[in-house]
Protein backbone atom coordinates (compact mmCIF):
# COMPACT_ATOMS: atom_id res chain seq x y z
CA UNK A 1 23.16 31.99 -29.13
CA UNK A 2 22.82 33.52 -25.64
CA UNK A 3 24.70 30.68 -24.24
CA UNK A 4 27.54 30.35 -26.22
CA UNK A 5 27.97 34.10 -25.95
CA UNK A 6 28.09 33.49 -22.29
CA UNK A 7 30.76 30.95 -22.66
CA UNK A 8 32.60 32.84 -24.80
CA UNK A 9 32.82 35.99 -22.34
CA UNK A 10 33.42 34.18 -19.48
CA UNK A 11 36.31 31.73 -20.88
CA UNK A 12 34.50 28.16 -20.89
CA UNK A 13 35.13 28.68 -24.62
CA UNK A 14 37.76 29.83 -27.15
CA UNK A 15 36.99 31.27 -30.85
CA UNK A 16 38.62 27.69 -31.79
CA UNK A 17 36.20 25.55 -29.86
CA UNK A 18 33.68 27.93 -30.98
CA UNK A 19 33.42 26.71 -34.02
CA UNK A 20 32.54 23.51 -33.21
CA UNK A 21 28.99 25.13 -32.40
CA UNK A 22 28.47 26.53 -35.70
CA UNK A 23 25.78 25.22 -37.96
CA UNK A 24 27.46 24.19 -41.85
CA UNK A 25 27.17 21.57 -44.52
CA UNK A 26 29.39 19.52 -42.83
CA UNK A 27 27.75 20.27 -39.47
CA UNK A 28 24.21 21.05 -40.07
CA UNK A 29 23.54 20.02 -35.87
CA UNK A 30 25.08 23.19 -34.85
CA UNK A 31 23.60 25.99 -32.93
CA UNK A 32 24.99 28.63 -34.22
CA UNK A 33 25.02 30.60 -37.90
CA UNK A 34 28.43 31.65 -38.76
CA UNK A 35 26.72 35.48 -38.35
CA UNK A 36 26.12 34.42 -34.67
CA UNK A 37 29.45 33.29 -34.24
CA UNK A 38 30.98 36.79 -35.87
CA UNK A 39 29.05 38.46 -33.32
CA UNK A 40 30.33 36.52 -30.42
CA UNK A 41 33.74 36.50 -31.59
CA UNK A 42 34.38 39.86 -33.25
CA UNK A 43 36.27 37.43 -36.06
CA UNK A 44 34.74 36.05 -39.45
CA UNK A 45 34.30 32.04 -39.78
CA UNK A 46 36.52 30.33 -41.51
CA UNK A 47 36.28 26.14 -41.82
């Protein structure tokens, strides 16, 4: 999660491409839990 948040903060990253990251049934590579991404992002997950 560390990097992503680091992306995130320093704008290599939007909450859009963001979700790209986060692990779900239809991505179950991702690095992230959509709890991660919350935290990141301040902003729920939505698919």
């Amino acid at each position: 999660m560390m990097f992503w948040q680091m992306a995130f903060v320093w704008g290599w990253v939007d909450a859009d491409s963001l979700k790209g990251a986060v692990k779900t049934d239809v991505n179950p590579y991702g690095e992230i839990t959509p709890d991660e991404y919350k935290t990141i992002t301040g902003v729920d997950f939505a698919q």
